[in-house]
Each structure stands twice: as C-alpha cells, then as structure tokens.
N, C-alpha and C. Protein backbone atom coordinates (compact mmCIF):
# COMPACT_ATOMS: atom_id res chain seq x y z
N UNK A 1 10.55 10.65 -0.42
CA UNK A 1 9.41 9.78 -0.19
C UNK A 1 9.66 8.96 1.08
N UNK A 2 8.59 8.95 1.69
CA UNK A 2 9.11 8.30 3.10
C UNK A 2 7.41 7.58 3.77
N UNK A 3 7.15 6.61 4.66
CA UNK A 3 6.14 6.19 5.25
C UNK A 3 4.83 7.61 5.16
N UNK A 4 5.32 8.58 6.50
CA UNK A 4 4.30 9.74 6.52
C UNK A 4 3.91 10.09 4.95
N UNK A 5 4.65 10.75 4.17
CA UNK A 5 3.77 10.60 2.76
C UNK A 5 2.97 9.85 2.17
N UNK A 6 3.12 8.58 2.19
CA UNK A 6 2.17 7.26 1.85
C UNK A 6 1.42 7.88 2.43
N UNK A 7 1.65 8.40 4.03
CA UNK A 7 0.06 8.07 4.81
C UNK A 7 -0.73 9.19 4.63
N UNK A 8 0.41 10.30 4.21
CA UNK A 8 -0.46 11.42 3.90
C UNK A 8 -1.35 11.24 2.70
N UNK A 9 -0.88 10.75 1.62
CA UNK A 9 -1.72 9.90 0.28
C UNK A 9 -3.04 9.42 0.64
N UNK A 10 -2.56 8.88 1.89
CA UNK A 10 -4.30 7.86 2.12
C UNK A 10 -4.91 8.78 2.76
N UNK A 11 -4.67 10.02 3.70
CA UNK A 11 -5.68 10.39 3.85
C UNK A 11 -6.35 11.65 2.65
N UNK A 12 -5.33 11.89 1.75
CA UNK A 12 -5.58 12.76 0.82
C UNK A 12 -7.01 12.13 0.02
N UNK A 13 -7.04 10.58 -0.24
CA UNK A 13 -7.80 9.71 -1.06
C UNK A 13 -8.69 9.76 -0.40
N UNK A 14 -8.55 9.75 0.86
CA UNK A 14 -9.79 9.06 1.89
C UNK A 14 -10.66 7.95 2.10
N UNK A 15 -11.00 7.93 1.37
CA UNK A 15 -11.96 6.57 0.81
C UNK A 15 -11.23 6.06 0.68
N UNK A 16 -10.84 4.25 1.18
CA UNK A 16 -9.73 3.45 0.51
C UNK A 16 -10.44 2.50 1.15
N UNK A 17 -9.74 1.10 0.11
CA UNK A 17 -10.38 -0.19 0.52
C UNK A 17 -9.83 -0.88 1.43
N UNK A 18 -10.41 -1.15 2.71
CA UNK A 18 -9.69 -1.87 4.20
C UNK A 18 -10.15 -3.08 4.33
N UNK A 19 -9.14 -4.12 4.59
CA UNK A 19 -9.93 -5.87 4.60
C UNK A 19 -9.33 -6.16 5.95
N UNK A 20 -10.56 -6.96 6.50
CA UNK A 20 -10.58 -7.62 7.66
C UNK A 20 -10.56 -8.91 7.62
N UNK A 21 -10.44 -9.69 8.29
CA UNK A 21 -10.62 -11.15 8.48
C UNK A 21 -11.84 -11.43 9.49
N UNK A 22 -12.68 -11.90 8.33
CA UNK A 22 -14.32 -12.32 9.55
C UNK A 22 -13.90 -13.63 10.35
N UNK A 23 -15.13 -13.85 10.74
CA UNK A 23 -15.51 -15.25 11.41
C UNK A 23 -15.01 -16.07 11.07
N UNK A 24 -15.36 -16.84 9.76
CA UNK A 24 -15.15 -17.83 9.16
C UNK A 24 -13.37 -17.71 8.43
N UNK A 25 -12.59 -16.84 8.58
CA UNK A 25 -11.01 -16.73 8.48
C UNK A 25 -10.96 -16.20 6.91
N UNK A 26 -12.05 -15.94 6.39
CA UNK A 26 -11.96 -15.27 5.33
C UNK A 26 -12.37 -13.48 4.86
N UNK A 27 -10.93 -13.23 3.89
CA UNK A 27 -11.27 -11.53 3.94
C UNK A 27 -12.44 -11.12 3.82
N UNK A 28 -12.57 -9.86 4.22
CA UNK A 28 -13.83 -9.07 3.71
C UNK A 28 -12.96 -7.94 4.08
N UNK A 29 -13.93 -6.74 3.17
CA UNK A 29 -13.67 -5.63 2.30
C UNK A 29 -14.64 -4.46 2.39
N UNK A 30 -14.12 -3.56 2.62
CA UNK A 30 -15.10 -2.26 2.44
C UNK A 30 -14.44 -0.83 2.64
N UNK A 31 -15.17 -0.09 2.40
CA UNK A 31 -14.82 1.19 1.76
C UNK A 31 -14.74 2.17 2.73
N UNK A 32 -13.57 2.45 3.77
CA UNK A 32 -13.72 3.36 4.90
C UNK A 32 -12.94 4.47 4.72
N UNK A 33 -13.57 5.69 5.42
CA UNK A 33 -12.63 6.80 5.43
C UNK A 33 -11.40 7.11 6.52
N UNK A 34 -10.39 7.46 5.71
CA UNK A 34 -9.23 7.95 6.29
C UNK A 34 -9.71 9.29 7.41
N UNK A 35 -10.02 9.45 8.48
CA UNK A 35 -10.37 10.42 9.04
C UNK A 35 -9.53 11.35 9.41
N UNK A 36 -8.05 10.82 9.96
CA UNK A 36 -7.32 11.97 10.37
C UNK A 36 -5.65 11.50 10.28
N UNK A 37 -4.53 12.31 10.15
CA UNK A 37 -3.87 11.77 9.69
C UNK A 37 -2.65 12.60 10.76
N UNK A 38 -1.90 11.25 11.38
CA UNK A 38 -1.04 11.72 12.77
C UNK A 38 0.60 11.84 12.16
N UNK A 39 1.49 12.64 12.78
CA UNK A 39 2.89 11.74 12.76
C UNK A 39 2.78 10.06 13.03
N UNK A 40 2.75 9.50 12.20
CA UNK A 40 3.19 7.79 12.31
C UNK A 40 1.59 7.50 12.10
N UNK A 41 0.57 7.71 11.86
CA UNK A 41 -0.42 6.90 12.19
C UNK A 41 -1.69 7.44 10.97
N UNK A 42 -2.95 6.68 11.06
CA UNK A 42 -3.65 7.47 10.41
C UNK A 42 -4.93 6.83 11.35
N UNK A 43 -6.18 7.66 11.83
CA UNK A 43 -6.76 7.29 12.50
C UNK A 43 -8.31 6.66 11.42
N UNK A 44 -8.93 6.50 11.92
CA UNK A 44 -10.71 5.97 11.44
C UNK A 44 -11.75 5.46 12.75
N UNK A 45 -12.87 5.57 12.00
CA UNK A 45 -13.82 4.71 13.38
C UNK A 45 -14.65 4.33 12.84
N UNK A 46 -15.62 3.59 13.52
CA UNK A 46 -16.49 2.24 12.77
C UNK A 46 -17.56 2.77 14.39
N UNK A 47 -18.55 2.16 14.06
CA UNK A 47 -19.41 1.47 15.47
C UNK A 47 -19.54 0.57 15.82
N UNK A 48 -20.01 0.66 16.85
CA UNK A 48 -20.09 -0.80 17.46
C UNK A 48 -20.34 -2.10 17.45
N UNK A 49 -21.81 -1.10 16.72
CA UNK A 49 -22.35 -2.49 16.09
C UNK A 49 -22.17 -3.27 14.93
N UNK A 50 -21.37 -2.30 14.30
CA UNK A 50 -21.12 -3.56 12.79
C UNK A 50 -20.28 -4.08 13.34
N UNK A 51 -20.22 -5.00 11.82
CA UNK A 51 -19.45 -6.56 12.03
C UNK A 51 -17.93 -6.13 11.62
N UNK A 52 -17.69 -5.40 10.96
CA UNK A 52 -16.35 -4.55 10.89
C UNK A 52 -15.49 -4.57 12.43
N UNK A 53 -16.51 -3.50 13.29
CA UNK A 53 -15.80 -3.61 14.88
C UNK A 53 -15.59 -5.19 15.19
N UNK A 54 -16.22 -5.56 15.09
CA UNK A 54 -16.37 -7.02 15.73
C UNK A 54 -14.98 -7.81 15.07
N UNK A 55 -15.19 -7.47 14.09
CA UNK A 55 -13.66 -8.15 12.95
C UNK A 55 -12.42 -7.67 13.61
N UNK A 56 -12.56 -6.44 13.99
CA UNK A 56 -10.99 -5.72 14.15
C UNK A 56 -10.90 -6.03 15.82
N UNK A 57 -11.85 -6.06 16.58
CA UNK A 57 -12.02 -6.10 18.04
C UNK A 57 -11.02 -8.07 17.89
N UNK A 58 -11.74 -8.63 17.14
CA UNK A 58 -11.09 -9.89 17.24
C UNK A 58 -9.55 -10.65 16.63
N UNK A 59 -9.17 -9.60 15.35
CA UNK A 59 -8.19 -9.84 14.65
C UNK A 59 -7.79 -8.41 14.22
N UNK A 60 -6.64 -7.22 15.09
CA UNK A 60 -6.38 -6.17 14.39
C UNK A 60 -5.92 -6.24 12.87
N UNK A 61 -5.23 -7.62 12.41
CA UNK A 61 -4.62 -7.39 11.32
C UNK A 61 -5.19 -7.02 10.15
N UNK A 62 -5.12 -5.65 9.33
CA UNK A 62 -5.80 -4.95 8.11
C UNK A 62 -4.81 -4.94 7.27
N UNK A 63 -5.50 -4.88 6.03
CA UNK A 63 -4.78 -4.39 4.35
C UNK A 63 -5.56 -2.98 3.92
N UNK A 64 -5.00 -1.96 3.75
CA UNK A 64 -5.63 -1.07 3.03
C UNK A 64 -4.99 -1.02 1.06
N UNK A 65 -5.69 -0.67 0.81
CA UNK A 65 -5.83 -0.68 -0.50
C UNK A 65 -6.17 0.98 -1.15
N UNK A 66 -5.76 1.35 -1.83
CA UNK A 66 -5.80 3.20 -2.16
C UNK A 66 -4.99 3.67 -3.71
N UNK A 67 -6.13 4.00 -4.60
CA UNK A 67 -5.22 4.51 -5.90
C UNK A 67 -5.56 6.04 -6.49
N UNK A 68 -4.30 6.57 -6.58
CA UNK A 68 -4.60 8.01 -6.76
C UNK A 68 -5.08 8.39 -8.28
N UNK A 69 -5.54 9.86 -9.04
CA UNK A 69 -6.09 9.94 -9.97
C UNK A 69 -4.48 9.89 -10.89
N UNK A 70 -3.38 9.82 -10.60
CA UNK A 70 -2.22 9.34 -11.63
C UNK A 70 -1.27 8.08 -11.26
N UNK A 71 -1.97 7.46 -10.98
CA UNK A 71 -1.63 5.90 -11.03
C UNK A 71 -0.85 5.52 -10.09
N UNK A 72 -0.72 6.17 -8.98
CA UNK A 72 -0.03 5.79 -7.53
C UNK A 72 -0.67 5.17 -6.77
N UNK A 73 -0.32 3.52 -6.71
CA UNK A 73 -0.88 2.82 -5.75
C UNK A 73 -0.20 2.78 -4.51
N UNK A 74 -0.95 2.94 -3.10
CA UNK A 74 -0.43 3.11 -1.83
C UNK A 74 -1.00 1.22 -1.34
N UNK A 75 -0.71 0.73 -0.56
CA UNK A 75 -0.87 -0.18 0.20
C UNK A 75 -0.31 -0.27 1.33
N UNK A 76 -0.93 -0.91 2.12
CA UNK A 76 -1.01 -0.66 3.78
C UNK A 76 -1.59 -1.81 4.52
N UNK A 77 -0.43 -2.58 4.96
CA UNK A 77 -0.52 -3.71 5.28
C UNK A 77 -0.03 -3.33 6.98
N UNK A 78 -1.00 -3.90 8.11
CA UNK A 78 -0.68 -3.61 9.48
C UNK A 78 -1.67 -3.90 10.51
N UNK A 79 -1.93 -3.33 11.67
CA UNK A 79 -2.96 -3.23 12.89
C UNK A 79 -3.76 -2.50 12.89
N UNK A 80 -4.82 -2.23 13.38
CA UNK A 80 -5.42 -1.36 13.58
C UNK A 80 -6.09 -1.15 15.05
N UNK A 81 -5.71 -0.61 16.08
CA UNK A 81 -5.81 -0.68 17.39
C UNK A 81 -7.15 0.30 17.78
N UNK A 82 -7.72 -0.02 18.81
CA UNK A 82 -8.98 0.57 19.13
C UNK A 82 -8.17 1.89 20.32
N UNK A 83 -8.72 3.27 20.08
CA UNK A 83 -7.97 4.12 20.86
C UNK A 83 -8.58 4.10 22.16
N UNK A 84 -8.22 3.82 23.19
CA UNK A 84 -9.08 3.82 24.59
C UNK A 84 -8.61 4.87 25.35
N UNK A 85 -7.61 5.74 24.79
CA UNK A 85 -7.17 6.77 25.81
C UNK A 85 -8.45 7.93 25.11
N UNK A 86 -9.65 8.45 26.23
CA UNK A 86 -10.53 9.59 25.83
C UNK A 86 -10.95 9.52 24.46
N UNK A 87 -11.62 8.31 24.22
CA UNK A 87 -12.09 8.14 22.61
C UNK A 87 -13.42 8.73 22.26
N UNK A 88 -14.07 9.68 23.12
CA UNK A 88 -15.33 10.87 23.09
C UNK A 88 -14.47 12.02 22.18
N UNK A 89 -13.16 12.15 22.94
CA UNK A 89 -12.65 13.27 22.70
C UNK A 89 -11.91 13.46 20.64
N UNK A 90 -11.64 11.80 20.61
CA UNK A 90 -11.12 11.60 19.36
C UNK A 90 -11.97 11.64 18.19
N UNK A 91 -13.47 11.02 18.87
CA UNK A 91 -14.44 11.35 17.65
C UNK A 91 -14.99 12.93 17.21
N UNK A 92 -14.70 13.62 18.79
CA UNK A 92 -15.18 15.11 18.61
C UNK A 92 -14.20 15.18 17.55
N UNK A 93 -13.03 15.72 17.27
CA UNK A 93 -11.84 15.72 16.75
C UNK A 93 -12.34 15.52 15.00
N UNK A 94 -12.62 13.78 15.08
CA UNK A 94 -12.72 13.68 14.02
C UNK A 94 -14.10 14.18 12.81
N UNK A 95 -14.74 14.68 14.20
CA UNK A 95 -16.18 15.24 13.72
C UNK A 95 -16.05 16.66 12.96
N UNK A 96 -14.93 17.19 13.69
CA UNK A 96 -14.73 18.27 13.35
C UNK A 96 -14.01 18.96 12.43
N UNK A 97 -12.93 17.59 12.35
CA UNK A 97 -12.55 17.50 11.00
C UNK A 97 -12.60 17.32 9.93
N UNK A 98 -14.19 16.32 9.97
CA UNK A 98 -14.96 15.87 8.74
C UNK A 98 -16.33 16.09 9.26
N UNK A 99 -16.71 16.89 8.86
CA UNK A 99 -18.31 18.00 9.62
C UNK A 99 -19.07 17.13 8.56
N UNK A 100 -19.17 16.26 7.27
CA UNK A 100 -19.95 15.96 7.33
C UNK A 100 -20.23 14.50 7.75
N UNK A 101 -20.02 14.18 8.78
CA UNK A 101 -20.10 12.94 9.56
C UNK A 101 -21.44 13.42 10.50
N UNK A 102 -21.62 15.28 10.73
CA UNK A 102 -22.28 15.14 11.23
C UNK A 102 -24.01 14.68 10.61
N UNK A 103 -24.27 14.75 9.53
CA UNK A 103 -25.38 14.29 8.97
C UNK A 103 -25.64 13.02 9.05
N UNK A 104 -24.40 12.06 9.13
CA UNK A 104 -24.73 10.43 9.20
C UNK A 104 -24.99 10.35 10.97
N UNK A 105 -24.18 11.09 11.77
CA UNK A 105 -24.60 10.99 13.19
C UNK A 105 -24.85 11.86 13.83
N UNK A 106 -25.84 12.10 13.86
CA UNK A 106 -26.11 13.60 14.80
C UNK A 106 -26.31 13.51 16.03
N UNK A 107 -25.85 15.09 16.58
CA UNK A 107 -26.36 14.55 17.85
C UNK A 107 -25.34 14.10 18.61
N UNK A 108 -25.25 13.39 20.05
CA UNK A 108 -24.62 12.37 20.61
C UNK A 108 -24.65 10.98 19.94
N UNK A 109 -25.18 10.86 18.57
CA UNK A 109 -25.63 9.13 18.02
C UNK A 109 -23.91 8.85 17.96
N UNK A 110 -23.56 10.42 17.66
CA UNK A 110 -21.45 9.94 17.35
C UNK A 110 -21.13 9.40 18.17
N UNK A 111 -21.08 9.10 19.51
CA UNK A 111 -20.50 8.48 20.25
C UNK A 111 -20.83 6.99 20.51
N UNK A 112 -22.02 6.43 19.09
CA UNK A 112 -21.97 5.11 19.13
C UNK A 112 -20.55 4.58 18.51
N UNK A 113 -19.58 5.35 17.69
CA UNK A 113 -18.25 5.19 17.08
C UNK A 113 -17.29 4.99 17.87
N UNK A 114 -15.94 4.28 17.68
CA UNK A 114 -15.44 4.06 18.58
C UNK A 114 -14.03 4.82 17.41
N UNK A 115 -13.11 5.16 17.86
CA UNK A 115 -11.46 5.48 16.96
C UNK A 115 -10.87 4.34 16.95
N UNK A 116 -10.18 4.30 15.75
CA UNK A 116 -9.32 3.30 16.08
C UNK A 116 -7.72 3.98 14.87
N UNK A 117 -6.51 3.22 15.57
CA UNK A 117 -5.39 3.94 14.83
C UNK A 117 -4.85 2.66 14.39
N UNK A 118 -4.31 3.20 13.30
CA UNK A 118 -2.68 2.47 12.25
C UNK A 118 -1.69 2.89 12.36
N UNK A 119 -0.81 2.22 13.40
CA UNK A 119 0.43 2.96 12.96
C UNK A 119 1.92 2.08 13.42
N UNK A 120 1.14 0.87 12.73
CA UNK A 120 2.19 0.13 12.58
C UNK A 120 1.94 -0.76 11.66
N UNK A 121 3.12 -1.44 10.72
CA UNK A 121 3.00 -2.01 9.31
C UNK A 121 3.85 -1.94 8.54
N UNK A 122 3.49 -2.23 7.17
CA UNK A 122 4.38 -1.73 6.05
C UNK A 122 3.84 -1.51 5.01
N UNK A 123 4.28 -0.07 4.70
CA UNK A 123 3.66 0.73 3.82
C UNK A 123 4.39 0.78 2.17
N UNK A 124 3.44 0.04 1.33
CA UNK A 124 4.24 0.09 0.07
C UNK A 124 3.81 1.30 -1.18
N UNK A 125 3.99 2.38 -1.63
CA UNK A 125 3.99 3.27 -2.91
C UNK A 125 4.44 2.31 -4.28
N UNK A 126 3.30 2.09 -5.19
CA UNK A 126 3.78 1.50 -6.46
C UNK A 126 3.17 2.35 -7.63
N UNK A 127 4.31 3.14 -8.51
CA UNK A 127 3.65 3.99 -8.97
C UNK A 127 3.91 3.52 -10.32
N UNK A 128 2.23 3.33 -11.11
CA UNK A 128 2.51 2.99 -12.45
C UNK A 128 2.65 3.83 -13.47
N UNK A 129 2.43 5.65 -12.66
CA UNK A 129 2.50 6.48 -13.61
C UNK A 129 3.66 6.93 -14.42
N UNK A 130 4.82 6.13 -14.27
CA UNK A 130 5.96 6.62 -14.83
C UNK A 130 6.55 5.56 -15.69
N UNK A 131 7.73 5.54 -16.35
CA UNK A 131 8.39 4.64 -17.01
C UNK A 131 9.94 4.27 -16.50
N UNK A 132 10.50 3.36 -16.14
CA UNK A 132 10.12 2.38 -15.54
C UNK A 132 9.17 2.79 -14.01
N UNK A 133 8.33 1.66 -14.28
CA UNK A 133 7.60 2.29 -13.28
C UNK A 133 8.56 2.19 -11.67
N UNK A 134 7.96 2.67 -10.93
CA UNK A 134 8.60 2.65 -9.04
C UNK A 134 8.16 1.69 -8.20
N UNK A 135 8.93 1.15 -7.12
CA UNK A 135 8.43 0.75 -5.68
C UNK A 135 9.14 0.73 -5.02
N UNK A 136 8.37 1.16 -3.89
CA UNK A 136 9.30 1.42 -3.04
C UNK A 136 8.59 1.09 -1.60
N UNK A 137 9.10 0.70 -0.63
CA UNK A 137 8.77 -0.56 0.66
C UNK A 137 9.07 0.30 1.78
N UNK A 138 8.30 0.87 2.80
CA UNK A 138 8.57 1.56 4.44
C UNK A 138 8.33 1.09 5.32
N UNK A 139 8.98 0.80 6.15
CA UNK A 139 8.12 0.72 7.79
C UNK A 139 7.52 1.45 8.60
N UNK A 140 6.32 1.13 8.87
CA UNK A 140 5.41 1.97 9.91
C UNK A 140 5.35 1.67 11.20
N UNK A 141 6.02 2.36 12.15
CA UNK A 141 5.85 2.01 13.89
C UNK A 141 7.41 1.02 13.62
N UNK A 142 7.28 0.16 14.26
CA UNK A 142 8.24 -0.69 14.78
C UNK A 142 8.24 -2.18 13.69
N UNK A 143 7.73 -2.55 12.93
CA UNK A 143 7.66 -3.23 11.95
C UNK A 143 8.47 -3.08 10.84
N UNK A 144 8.65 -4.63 10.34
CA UNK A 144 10.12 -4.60 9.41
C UNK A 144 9.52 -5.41 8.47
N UNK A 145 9.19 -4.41 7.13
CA UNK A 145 8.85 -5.14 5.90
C UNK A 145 9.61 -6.45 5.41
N UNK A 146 8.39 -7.25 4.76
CA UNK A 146 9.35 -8.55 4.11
C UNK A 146 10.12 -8.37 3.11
N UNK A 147 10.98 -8.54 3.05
CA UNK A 147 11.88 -8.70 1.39
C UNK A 147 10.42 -9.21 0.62
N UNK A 148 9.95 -8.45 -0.63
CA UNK A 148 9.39 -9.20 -1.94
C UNK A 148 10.19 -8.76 -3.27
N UNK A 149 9.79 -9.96 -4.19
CA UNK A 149 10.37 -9.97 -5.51
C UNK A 149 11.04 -10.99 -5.53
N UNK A 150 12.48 -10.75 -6.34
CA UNK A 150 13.46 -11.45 -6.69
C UNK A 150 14.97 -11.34 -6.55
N UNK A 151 15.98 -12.04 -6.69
CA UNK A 151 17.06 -12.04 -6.41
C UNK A 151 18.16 -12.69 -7.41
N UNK A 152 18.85 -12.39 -7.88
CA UNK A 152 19.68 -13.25 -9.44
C UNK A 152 21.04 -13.64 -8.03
N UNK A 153 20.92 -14.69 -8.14
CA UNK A 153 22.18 -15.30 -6.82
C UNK A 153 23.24 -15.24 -7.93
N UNK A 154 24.72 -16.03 -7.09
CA UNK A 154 25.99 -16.30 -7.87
C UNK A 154 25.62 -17.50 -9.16
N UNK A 155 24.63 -18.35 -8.87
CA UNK A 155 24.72 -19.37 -9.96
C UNK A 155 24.64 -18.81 -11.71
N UNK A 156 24.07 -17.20 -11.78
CA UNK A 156 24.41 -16.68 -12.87
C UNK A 156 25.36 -17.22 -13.91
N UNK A 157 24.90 -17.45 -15.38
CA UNK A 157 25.59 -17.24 -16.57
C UNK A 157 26.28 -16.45 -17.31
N UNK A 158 25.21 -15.58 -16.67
CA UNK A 158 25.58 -14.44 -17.91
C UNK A 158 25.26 -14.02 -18.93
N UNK A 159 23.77 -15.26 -19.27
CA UNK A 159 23.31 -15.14 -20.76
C UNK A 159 22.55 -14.15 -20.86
N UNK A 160 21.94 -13.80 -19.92
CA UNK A 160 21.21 -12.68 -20.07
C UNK A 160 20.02 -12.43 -20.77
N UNK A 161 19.39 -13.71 -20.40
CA UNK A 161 17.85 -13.58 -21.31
C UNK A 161 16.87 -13.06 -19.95
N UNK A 162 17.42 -12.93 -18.74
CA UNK A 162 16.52 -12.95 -17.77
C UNK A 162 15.94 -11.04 -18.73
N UNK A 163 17.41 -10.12 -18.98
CA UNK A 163 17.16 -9.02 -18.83
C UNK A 163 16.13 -8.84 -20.03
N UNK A 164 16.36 -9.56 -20.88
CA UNK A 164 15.69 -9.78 -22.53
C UNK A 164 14.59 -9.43 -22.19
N UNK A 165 13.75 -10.78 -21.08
CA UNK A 165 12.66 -10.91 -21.07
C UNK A 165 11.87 -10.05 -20.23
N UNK A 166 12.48 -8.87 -19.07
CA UNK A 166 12.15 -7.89 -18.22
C UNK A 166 11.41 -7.07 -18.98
N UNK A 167 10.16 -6.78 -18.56
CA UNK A 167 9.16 -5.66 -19.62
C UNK A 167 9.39 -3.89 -18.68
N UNK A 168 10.20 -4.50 -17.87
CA UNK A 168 10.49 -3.12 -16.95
C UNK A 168 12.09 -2.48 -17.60
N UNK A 169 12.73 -4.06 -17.98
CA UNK A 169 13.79 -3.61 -18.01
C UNK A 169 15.13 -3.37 -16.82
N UNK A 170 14.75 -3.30 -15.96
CA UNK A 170 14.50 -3.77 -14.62
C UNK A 170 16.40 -4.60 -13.78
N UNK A 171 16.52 -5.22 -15.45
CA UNK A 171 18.07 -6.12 -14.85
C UNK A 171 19.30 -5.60 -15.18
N UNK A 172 20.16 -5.37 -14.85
CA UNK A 172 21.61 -4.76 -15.22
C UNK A 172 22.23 -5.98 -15.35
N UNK A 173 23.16 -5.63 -16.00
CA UNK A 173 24.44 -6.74 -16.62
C UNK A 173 25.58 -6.93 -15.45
N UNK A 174 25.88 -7.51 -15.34
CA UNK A 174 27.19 -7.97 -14.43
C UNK A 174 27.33 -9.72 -13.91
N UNK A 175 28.24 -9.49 -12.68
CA UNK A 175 28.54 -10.94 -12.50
C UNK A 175 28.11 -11.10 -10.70
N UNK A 176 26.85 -11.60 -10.75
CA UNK A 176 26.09 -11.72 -11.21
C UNK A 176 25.29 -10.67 -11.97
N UNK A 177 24.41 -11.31 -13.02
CA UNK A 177 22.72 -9.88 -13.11
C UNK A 177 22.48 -9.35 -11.75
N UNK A 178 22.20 -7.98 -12.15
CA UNK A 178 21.40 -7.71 -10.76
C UNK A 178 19.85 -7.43 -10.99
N UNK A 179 18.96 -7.20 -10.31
CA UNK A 179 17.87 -6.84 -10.49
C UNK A 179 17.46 -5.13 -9.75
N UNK A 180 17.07 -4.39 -10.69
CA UNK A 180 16.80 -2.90 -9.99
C UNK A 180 15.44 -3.28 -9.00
N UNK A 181 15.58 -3.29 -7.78
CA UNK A 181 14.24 -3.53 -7.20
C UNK A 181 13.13 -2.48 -7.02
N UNK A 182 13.73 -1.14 -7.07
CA UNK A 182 12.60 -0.15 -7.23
C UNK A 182 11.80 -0.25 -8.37
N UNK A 183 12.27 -0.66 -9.53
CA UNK A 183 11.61 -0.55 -10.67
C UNK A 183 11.07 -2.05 -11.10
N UNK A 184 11.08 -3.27 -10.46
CA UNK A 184 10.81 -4.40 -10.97
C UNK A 184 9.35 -4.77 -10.67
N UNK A 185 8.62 -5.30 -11.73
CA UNK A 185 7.32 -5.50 -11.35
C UNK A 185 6.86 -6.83 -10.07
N UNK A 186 7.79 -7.71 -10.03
CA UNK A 186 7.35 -9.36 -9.49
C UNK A 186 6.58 -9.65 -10.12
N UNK A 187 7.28 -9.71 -11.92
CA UNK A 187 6.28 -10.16 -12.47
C UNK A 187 6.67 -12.10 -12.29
N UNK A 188 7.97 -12.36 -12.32
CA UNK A 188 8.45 -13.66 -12.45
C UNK A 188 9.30 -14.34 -13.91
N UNK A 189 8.81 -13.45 -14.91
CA UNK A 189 9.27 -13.61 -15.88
C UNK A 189 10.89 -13.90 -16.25
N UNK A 190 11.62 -13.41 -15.25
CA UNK A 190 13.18 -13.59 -15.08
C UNK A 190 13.13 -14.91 -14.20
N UNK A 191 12.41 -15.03 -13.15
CA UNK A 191 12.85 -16.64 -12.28
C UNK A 191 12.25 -17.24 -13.07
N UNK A 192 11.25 -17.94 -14.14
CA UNK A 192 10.36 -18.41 -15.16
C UNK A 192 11.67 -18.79 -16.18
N UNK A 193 12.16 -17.75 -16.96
CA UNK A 193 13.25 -18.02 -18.03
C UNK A 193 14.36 -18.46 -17.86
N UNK A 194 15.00 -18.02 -16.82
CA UNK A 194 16.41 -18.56 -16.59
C UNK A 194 16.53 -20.26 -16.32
N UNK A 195 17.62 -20.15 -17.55
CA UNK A 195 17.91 -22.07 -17.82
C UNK A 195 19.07 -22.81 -16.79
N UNK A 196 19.26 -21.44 -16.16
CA UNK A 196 20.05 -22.54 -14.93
C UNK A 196 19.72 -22.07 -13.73
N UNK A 197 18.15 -21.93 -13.36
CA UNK A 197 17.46 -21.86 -12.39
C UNK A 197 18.66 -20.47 -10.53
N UNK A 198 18.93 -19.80 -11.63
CA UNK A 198 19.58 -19.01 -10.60
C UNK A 198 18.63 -17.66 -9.89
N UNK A 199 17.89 -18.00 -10.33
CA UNK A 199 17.03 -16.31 -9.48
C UNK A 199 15.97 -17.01 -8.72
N UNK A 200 16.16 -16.49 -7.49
CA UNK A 200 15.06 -16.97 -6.36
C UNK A 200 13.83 -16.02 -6.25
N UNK A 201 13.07 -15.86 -5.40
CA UNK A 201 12.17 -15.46 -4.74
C UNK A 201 12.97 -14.53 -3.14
N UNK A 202 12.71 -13.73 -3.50
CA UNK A 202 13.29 -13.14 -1.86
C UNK A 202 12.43 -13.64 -0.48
C-alpha cells in the first residue's frame, strides 16, 4: 500500500467529496470527479465561472473525502494547482477519457474548463472493513504528514486500563504501553482514562 494506490482508489470512486475555503473563510463542499489519474497526482477541472474556480484560484488548499463499497476510507488533504502548461490539450485528454463530459460540454463549450492537479499532500487509507481495523498515513509530492493520534510517554504505570479500555485493542503491554498506530482509532479513550495523565496527543 503506498500514496499512488490511495490515488488510484480515488480515481477508481470518482465522484468524491472536495472542500474549499470560500469567501467568508468557511468550508464548502461538493461532489467532483476524479478525471485522470498521473504517477504522483490526480487531475480534475471546474470552469471558470463557478465559485469553486474562484475558491481554488484564491486558496489551493483542498480536503477530498472518498468511501469505497467495503469500507475503505481514502482522504486527501493538499493543493490543488491550476495546470497552465497547454490546458486545451489536458481537457482534450480528459474528454477523452471521460466521453461523457461530452454531453455536459459540447462542442468547444469544453474549453470554458480549466485542469487543475493534486499532487501534493497527505494521503490517509482508513479501512473499517477489517478487524482491528487499519491506518495508515503517505506523503504526496514533497509534503510531510502530521503525526495524529496518541502516544503512551515514560510516565507509564503499568496499570493498564488504557489497554482495557481500547475498543481496537490497539495497546501492547510493556514499559512503557505502547500504542499500535496502524490499528488505533483516535478515539481518546486511553488519554481520557489514564490516572496518571501519561498519554499525549501526538
């Protein structure tokens, strides 16, 4: 499992939910297609005239959002850059790759669209279809995911209610607990219980 798979996921889904930041500094949301899918990148296009372009023209930073039919959530946190190298040539491309775009634009109307690419971020796979469930954290382009979750430091006991209370199951025994981070939800329930306040926030 690696970044390109995630991205291959999203364009497999296609449809996935992308948020922008409007005007007023608050998200908005809508339902765009994955059009084409690069080494490192995944492309899409919008027109001109919506308020979408206008959002991304002013703030590249996007969240995509994407869940498969067995419970694999993809997320896609990153840029989204407007392609200016021959972007006639990228919509032909993508026209042709998704022929039925030509019914929504016929004609030359396609070239009211502009491309735009992702391919930088961090790409997270959280899959609830299994037991314990997975996650797992990539970098896309040149970007270095944040540490999320949790951490059981040295101030450890030992009592071991953090692992009690794990619905993942999630904590191993030792000195300190550790926490399995592929499999842990962030639910909090371990930094919440512990009576001598030893597990942080990463």
């Amino acid at each position: 499992m690696d970044a390109q798979t995630c991205l291959h996921m999203l364009r497999e889904i296609k449809d996935v939910s992308l948020a922008t930041i409007n005007e007023e500094g608050h998200p908005e949301i809508r339902i765009i297609d994955m059009m084409l899918e690069e080494k490192g990148a995944l492309i899409f296009c919008t027109s001109r005239g919506k308020d979408f372009y206008t959002q991304l023209e002013r703030d590249s930073h996007i969240a995509i959002d994407a869940l498969t039919k067995d419970w694999k959530m993809v997320r896609l946190m990153g840029t989204a850059v407007r392609i200016e190298d021959n972007p006639h040539a990228w919509i032909d491309r993508i026209f042709d790759e998704n022929p039925s775009m030509n019914d929504i634009y016929p004609g030359d109307s396609r070239y009211a669209l502009e491309p735009f690419r992702i391919a930088e971020g961090e790409v997270e796979l959280f899959d609830l279809g299994v037991s314990p469930i997975e996650r797992h954290t990539f970098a896309l382009g040149a970007a270095h995911p944040k540490p999320r979750g949790f951490v059981i430091t040295d101030a450890c006991i030992g009592c071991g209610k953090c692992a009690r209370v794990c619905p993942q199951k999630a904590i191993v025994a030792g000195t300190p607990y550790s926490i399995m981070q592929d499999h842990c939800l962030h639910c909090g329930l371990c930094f919440e219980s512990c009576p001598v306040k030893a597990i942080r926030k990463r």
